[in-house]
C-alpha atoms as a PDB file:
ATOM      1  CA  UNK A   1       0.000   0.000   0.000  1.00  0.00           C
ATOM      2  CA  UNK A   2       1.499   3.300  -1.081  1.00  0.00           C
ATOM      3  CA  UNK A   3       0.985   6.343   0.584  1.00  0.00           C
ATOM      4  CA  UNK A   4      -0.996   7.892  -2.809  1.00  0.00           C
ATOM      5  CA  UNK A   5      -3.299   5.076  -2.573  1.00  0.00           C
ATOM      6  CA  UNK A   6      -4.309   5.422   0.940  1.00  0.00           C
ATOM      7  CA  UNK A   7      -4.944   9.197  -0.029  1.00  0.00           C
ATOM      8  CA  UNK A   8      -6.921   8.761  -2.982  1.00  0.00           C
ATOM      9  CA  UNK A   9      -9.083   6.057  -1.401  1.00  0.00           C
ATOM     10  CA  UNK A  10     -10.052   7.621   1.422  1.00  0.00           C
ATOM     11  CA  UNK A  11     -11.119  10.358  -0.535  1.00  0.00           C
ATOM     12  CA  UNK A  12     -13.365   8.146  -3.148  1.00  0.00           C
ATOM     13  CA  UNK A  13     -14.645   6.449  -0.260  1.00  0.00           C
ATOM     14  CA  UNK A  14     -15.756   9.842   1.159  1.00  0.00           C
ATOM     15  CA  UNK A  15     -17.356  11.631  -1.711  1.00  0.00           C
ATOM     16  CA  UNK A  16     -18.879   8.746  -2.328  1.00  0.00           C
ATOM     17  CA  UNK A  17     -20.806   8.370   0.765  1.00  0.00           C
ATOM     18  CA  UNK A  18     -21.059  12.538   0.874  1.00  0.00           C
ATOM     19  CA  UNK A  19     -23.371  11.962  -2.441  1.00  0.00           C
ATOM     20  CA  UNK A  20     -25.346   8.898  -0.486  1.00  0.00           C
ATOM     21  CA  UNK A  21     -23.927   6.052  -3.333  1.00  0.00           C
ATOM     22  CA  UNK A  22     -22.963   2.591  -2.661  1.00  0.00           C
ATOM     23  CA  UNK A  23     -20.449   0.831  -3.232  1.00  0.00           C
ATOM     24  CA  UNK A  24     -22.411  -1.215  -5.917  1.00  0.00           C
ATOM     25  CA  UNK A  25     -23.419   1.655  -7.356  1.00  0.00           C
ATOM     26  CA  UNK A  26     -20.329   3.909  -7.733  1.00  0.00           C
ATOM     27  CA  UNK A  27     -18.817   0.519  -9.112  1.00  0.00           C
ATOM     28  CA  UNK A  28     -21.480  -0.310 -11.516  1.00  0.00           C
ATOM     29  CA  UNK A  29     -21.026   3.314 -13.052  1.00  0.00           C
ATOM     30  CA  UNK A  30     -17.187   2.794 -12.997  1.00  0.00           C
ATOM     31  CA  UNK A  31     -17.332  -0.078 -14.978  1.00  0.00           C
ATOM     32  CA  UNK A  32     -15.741  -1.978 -12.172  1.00  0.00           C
ATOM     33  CA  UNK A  33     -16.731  -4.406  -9.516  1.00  0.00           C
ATOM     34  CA  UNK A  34     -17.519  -3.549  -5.876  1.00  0.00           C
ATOM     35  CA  UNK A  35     -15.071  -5.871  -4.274  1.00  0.00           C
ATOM     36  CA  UNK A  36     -11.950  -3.846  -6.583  1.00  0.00           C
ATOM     37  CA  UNK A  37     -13.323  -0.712  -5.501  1.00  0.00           C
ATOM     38  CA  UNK A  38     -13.806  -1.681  -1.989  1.00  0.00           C
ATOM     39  CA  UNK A  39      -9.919  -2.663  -2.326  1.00  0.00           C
ATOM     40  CA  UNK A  40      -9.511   0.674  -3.737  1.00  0.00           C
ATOM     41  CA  UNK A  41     -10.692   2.728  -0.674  1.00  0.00           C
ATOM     42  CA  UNK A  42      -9.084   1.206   2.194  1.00  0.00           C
ATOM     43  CA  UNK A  43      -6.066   1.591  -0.147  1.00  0.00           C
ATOM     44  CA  UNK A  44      -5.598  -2.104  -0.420  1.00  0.00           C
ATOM     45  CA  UNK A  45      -5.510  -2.069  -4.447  1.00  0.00           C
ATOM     46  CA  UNK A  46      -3.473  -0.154  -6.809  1.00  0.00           C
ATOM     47  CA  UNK A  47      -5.172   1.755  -9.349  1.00  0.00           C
ATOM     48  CA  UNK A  48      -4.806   2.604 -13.044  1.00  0.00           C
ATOM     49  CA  UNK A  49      -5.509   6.296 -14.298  1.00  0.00           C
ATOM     50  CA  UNK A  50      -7.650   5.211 -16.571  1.00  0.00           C
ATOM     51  CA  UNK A  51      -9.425   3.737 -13.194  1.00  0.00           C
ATOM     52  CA  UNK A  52      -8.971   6.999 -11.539  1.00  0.00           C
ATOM     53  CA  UNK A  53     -10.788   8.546 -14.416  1.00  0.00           C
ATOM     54  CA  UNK A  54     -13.176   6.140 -14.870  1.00  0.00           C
ATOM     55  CA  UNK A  55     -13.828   6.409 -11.051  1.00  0.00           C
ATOM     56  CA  UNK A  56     -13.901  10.668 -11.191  1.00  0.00           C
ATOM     57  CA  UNK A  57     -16.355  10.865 -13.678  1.00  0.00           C
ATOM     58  CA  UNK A  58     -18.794   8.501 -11.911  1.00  0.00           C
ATOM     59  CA  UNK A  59     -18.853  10.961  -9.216  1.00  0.00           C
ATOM     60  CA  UNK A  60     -18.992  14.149 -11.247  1.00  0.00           C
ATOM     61  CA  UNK A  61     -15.390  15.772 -10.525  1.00  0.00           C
ATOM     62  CA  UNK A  62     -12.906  15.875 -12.564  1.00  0.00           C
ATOM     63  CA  UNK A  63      -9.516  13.884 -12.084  1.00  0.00           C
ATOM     64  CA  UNK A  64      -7.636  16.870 -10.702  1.00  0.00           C
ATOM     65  CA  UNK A  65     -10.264  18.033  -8.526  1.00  0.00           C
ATOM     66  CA  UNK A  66     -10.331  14.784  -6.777  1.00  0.00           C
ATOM     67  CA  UNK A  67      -6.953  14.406  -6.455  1.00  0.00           C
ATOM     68  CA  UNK A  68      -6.734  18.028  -5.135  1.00  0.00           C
ATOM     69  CA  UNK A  69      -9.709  17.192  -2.898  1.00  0.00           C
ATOM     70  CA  UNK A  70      -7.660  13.758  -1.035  1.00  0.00           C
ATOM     71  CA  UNK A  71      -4.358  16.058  -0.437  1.00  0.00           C
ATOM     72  CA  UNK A  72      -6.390  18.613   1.123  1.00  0.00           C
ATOM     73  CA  UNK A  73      -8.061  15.841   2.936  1.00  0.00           C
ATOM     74  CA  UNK A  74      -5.301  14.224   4.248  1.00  0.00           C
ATOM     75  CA  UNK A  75      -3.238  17.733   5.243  1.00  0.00           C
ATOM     76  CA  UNK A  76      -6.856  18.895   7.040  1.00  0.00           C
ATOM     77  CA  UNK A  77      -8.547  21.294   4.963  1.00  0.00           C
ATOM     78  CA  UNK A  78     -11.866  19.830   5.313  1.00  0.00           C
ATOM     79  CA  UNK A  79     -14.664  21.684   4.324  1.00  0.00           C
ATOM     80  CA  UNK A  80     -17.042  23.018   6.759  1.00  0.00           C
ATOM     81  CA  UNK A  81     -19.797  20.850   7.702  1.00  0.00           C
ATOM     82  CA  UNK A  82     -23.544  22.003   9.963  1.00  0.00           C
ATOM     83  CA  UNK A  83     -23.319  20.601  13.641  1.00  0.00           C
ATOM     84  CA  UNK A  84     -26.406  19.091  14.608  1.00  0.00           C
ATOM     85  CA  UNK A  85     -26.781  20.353  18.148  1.00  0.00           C
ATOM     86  CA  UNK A  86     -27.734  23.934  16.434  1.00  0.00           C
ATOM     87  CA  UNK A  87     -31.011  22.007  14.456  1.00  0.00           C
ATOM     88  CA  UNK A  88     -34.464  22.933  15.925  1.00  0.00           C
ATOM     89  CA  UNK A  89     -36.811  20.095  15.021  1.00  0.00           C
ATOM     90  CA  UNK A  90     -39.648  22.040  16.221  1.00  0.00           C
ATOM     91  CA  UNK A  91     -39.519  24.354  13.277  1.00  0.00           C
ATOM     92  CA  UNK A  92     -42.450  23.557  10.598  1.00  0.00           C
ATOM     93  CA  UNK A  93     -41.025  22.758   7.542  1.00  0.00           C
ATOM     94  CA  UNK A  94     -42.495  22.655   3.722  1.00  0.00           C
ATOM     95  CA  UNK A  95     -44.371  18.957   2.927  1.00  0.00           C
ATOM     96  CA  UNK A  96     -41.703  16.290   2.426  1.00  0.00           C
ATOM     97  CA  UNK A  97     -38.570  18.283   3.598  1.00  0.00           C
ATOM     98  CA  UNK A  98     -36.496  17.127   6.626  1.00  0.00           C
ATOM     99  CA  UNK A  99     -33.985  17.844   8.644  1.00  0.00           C
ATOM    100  CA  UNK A 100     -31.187  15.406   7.101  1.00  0.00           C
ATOM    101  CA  UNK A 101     -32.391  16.673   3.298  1.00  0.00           C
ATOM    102  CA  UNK A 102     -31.521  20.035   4.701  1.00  0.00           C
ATOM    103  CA  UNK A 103     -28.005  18.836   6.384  1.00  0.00           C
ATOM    104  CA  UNK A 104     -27.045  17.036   3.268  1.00  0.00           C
ATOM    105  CA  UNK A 105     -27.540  19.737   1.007  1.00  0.00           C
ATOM    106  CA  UNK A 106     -25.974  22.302   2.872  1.00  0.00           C
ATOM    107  CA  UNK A 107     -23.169  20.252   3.403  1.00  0.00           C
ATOM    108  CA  UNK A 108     -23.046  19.390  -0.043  1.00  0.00           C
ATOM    109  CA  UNK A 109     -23.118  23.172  -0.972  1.00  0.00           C
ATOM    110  CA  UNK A 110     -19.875  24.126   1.253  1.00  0.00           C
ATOM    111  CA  UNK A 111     -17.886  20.868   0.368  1.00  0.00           C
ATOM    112  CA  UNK A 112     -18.598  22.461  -3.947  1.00  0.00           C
ATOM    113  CA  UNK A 113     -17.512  25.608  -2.563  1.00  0.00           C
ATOM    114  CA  UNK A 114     -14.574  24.190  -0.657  1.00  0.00           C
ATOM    115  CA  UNK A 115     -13.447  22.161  -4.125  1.00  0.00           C
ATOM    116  CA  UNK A 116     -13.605  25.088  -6.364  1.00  0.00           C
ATOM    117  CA  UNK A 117     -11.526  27.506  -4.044  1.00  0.00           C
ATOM    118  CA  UNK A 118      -9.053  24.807  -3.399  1.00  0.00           C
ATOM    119  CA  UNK A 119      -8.826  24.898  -7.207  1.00  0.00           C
ATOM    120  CA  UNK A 120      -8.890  28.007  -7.706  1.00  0.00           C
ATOM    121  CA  UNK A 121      -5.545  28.401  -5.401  1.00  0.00           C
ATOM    122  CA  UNK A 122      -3.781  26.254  -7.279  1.00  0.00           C
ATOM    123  CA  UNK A 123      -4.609  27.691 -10.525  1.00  0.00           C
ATOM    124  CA  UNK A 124      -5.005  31.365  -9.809  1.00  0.00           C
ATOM    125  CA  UNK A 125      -4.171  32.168  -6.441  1.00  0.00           C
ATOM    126  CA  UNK A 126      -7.250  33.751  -5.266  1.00  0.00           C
ATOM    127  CA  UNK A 127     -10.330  32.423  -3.696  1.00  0.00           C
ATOM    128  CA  UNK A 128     -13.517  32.525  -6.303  1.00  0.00           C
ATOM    129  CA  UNK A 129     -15.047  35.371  -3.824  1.00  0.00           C
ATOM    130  CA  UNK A 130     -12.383  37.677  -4.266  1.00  0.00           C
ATOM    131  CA  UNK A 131     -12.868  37.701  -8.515  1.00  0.00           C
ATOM    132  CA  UNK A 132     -16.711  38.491  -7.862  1.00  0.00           C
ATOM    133  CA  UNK A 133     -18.912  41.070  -6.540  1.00  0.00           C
ATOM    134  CA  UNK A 134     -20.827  40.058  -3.542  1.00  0.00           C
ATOM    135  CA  UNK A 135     -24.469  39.860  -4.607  1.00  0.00           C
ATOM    136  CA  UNK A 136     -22.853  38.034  -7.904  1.00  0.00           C
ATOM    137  CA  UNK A 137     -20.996  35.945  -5.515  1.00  0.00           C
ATOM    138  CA  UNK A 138     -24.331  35.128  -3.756  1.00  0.00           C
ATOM    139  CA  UNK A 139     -26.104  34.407  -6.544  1.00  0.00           C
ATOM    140  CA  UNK A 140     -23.685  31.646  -7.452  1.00  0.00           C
ATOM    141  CA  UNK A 141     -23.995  30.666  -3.683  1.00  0.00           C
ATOM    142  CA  UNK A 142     -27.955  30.397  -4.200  1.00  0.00           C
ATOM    143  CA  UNK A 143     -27.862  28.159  -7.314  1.00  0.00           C
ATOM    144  CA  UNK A 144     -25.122  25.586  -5.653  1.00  0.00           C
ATOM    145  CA  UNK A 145     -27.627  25.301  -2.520  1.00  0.00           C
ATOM    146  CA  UNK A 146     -30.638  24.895  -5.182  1.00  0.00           C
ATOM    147  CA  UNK A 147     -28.760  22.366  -7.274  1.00  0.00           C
ATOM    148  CA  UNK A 148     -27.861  20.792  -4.019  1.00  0.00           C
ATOM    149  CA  UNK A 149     -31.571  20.444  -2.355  1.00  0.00           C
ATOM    150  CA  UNK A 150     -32.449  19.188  -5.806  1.00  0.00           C
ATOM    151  CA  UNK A 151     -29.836  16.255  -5.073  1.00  0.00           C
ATOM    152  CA  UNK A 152     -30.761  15.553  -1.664  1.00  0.00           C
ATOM    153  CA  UNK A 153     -34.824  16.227  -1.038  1.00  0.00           C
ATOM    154  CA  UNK A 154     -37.732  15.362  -2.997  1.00  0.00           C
ATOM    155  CA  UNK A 155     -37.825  19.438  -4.036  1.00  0.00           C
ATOM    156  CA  UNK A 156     -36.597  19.537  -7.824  1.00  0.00           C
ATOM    157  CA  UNK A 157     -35.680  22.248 -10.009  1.00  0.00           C
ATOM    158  CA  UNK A 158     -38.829  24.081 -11.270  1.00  0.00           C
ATOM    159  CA  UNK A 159     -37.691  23.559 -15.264  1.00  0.00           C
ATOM    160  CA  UNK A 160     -40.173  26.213 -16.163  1.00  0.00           C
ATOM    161  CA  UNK A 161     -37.706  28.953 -14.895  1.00  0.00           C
ATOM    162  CA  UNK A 162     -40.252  30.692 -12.941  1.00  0.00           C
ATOM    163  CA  UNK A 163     -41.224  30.935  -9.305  1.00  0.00           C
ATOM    164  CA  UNK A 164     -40.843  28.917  -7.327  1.00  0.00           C
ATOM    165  CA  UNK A 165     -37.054  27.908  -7.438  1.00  0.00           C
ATOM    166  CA  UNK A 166     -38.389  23.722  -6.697  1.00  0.00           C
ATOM    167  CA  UNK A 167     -40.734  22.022  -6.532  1.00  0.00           C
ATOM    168  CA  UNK A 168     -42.124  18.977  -4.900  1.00  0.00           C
ATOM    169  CA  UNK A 169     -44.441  17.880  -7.486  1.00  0.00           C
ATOM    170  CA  UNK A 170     -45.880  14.633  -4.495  1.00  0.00           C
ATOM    171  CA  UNK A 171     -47.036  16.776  -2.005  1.00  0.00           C
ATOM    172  CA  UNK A 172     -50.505  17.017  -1.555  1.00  0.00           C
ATOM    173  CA  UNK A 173     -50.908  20.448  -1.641  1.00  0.00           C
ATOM    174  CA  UNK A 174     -52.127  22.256  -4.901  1.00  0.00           C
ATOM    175  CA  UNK A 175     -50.201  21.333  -7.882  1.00  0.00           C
ATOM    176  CA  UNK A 176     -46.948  20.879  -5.231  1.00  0.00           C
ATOM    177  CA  UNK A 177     -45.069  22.466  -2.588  1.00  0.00           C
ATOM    178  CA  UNK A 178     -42.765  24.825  -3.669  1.00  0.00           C
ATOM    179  CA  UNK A 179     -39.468  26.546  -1.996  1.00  0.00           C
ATOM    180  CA  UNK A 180     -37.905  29.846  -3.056  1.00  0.00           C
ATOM    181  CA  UNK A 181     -34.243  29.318  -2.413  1.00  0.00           C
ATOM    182  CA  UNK A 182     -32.167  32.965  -1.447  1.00  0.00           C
ATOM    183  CA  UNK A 183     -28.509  32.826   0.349  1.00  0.00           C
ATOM    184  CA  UNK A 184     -26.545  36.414   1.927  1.00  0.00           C
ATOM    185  CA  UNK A 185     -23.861  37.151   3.824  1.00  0.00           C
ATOM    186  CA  UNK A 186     -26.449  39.662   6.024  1.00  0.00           C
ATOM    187  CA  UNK A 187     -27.024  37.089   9.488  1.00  0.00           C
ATOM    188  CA  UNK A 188     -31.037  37.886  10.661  1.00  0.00           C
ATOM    189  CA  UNK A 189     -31.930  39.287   7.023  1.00  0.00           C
ATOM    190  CA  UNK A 190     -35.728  39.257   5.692  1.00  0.00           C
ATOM    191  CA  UNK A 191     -35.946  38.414   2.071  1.00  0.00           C
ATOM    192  CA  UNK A 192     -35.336  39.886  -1.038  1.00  0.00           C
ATOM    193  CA  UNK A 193     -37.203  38.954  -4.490  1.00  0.00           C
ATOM    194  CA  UNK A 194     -38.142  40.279  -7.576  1.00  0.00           C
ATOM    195  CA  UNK A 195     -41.336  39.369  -7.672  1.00  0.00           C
ATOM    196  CA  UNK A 196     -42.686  39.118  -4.011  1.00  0.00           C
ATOM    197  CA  UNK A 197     -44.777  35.856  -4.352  1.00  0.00           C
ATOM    198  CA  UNK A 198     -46.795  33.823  -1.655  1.00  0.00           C
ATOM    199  CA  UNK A 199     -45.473  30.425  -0.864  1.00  0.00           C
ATOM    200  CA  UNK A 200     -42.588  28.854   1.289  1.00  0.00           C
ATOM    201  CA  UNK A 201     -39.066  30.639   0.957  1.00  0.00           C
ATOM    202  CA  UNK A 202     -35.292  29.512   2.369  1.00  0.00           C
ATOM    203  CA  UNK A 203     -32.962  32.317   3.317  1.00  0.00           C
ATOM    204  CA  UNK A 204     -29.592  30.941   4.016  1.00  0.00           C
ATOM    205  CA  UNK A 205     -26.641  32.879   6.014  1.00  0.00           C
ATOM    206  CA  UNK A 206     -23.370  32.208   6.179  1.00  0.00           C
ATOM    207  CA  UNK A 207     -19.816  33.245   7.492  1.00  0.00           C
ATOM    208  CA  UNK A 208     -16.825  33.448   4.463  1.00  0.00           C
ATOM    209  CA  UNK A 209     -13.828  31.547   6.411  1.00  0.00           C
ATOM    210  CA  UNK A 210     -10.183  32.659   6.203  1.00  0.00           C
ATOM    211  CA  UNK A 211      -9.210  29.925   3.901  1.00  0.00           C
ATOM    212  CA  UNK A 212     -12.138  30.991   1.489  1.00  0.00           C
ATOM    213  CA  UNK A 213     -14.578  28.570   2.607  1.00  0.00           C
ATOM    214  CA  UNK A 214     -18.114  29.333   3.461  1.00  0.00           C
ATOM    215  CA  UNK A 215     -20.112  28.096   6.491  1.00  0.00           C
ATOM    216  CA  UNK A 216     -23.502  28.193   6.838  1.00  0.00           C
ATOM    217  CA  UNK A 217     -25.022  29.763  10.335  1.00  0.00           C
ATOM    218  CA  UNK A 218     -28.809  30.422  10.055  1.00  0.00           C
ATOM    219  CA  UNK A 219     -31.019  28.937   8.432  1.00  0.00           C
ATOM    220  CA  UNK A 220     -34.758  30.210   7.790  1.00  0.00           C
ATOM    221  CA  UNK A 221     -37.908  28.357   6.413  1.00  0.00           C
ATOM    222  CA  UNK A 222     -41.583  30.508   6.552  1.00  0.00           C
ATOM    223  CA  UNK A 223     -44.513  30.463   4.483  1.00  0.00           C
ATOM    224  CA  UNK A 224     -45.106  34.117   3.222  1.00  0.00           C
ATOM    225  CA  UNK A 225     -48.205  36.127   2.147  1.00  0.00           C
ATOM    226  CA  UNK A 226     -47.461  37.801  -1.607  1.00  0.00           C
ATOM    227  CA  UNK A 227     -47.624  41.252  -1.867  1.00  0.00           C
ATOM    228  CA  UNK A 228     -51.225  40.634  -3.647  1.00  0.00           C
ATOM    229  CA  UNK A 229     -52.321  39.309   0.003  1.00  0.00           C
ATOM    230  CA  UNK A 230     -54.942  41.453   2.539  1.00  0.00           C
ATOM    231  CA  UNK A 231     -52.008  40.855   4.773  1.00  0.00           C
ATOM    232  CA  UNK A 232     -48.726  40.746   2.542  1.00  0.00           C
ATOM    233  CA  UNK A 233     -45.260  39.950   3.889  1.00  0.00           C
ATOM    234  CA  UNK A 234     -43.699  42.240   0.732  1.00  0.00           C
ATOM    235  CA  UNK A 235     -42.942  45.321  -0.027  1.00  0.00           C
ATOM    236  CA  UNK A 236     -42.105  47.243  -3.083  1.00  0.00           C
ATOM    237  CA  UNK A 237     -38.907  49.105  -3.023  1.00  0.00           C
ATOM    238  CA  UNK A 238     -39.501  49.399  -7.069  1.00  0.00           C
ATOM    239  CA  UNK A 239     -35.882  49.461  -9.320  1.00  0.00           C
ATOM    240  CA  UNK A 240     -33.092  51.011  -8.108  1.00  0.00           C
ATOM    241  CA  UNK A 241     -29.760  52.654  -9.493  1.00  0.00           C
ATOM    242  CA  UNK A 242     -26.555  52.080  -8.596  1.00  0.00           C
ATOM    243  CA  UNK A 243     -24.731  55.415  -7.577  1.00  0.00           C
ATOM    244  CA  UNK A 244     -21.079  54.244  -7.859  1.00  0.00           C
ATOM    245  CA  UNK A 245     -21.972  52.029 -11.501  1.00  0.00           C
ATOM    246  CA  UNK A 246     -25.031  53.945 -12.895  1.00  0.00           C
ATOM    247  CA  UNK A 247     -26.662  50.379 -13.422  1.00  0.00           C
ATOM    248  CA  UNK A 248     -30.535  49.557 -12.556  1.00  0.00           C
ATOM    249  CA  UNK A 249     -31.119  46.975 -10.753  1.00  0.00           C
ATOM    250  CA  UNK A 250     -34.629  44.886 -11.693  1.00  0.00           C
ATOM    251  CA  UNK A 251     -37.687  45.282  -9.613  1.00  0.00           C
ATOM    252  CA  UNK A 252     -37.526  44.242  -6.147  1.00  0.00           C
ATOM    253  CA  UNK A 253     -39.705  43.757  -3.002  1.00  0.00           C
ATOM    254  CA  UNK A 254     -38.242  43.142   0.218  1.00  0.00           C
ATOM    255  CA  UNK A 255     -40.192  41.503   3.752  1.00  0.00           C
ATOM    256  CA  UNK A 256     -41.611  43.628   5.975  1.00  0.00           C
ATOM    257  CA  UNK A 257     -40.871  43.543   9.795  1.00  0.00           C
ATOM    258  CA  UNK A 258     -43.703  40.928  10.084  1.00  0.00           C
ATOM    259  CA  UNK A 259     -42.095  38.792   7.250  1.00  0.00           C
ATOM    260  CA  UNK A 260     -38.777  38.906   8.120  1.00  0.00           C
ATOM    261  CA  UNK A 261     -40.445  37.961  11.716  1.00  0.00           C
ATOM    262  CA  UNK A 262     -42.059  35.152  10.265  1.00  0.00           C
ATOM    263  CA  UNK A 263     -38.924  33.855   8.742  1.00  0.00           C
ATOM    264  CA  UNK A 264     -36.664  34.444  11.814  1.00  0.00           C
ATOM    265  CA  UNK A 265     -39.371  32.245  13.443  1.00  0.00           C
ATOM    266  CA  UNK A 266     -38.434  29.594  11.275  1.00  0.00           C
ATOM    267  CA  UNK A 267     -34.739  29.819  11.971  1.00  0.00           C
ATOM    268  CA  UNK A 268     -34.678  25.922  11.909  1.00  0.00           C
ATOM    269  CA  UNK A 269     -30.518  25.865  12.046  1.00  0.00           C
ATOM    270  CA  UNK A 270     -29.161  28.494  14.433  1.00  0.00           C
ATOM    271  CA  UNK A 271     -25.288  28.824  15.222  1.00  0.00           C
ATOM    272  CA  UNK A 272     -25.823  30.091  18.513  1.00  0.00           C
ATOM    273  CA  UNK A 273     -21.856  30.080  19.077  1.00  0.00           C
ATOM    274  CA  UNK A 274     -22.419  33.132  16.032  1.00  0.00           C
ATOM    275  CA  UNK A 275     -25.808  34.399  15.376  1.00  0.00           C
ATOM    276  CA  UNK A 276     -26.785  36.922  18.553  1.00  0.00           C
ATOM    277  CA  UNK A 277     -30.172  37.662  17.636  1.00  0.00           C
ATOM    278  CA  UNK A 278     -31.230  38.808  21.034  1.00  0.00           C
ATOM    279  CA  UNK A 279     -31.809  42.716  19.672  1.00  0.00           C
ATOM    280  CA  UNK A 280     -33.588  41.738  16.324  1.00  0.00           C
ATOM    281  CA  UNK A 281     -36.798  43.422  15.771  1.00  0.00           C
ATOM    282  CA  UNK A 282     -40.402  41.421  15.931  1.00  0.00           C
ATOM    283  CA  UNK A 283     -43.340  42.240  14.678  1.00  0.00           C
ATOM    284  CA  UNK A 284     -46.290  39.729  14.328  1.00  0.00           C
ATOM    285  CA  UNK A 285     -50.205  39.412  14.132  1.00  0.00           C
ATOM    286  CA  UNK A 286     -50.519  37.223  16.921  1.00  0.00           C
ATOM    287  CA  UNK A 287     -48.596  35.394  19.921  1.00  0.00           C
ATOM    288  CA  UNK A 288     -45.012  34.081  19.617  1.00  0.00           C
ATOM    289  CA  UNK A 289     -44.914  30.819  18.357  1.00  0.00           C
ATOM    290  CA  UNK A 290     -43.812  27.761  20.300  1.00  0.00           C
ATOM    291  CA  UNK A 291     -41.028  26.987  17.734  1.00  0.00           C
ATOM    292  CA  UNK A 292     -39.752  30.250  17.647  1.00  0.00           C
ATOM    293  CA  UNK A 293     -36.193  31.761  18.351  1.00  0.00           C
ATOM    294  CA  UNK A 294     -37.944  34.420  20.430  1.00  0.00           C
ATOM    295  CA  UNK A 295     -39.894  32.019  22.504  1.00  0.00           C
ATOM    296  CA  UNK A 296     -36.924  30.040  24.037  1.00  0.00           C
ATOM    297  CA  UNK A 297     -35.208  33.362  25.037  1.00  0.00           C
ATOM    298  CA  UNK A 298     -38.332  34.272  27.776  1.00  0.00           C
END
């Protein structure tokens, strides 16, 4: 056993399990059996590049990014994972999502982001945050997490590119459930969208580590009213310019108090070695909910 084997295999071993395949199954699309690739990750079994390759593009990466990946593996750069002790189970959720579909994707969605920075080191230098703007750099950060819920939960990409973001087409309600998927750097922050629709929405914080990583530390699920509704949770802030760029941006609505409320209600992940949300604002119809961030603090 070499010390390149060991390396490699542990890694293989690990993205396979991150993206919930067996080993019958990662073997199968290899074109090799389960017992050689079982070989393979305990580092047991030497390995051919064209293996390697074969192996790679069974799990999506490309050669160099997995080899890149089991280095920075084995020296510790790991990427940042969620810690279950900061999961509220309490915290209504949208039909047919759980708590480990939300884990896994989030997970998923830092370990991409870890791969292309460590990448992007080698090749360039710089992390991939520091080439783009930040609500670019979001935006990128929002697709990754949608790709990734479509991966790991029964919510799938609405292919009609329109609102919602997924859609879980088996849910009893309607014509299915749908999620509105929005990630920022701003901890606490309502939600932002250009078209202010009712329906279940995901705003996802996180933390931008030293190495370049990302790490997700609040996570909110509500069901909002549109800004159609007697009692909206939107409101129009209309198209605004840019004074340093002279660009427009497109039409927006933001929550109000009692929507951002609503969704800081549903903080169902809450880093509470991070987030200190003990001065956020509130502002609801009725009494605190039992599930709520607010109710735990009295």
């Amino acid at each position: 056993m070499t010390e390149a084997q060991k390396i490699i295999g542990a890694c293989i071993r690990a993205l396979r399990e991150e993206q919930k395949l067996s080993q019958e199954t990662l073997a199968s699309n290899a074109g090799i059996s389960y017992q050689y690739l079982s070989g393979v990750e305990t580092g047991k079994e030497n390995f051919s590049i064209q293996v390697l390759e074969a192996l790679a593009k069974a799990l999506g990466i490309p050669v160099r990014t997995l080899v890149v990946a089991a280095y920075d593996e084995a020296a510790g750069a790991r990427s940042p994972r969620l810690e279950r002790k900061f999961f509220r189970p309490q915290v209504p959720l949208p039909e047919g999502l759980t708590i480990n579909h939300i884990e896994d994707a989030v997970n998923l969605t830092q370990s991409i982001i870890h791969r292309i920075n460590r990448n992007m080191a080698v090749e360039v230098g710089q992390t991939l945050q520091s080439l783009i703007q930040g609500n670019n750099f979001s935006g990128l950060v929002s697709n990754i997490l949608s790709n990734s819920i479509d991966s790991c939960s029964p919510y799938k990409h609405n292919h009609d590119q329109k609102y919602p973001d997924l859609i879980n087409k088996n849910a009893k309600k309607g014509l299915g459930e749908g999620l509105e998927v929005k990630t920022t750097i701003n901890i606490g922050k309502g939600g932002e969208s250009h078209n202010g629709h009712s329906g279940w929405h995901v705003i996802a914080c996180y933390n931008f580590l030293p190495d370049g990583d990302i790490k997700f530390v609040h996570l909110m699920f509500s069901e909002l009213n549109g800004h159609q509704h007697t009692n909206p949770d939107w409101s129009y802030v209309g198209s605004k310019v840019n004074d340093d760029t002279g660009s427009r941006r497109t039409e927006t609505y933001v929550t109000t108090l009692t929507g951002t409320t609503k969704l800081r209600d549903g903080s169902i992940y809450l880093d509470s070695d991070t987030v200190n949300f003990s001065r956020w604002r509130q502002a609801r119809d009725g009494s605190i909910p039992a599930w709520s961030i607010f109710a735990v603090t009295r």
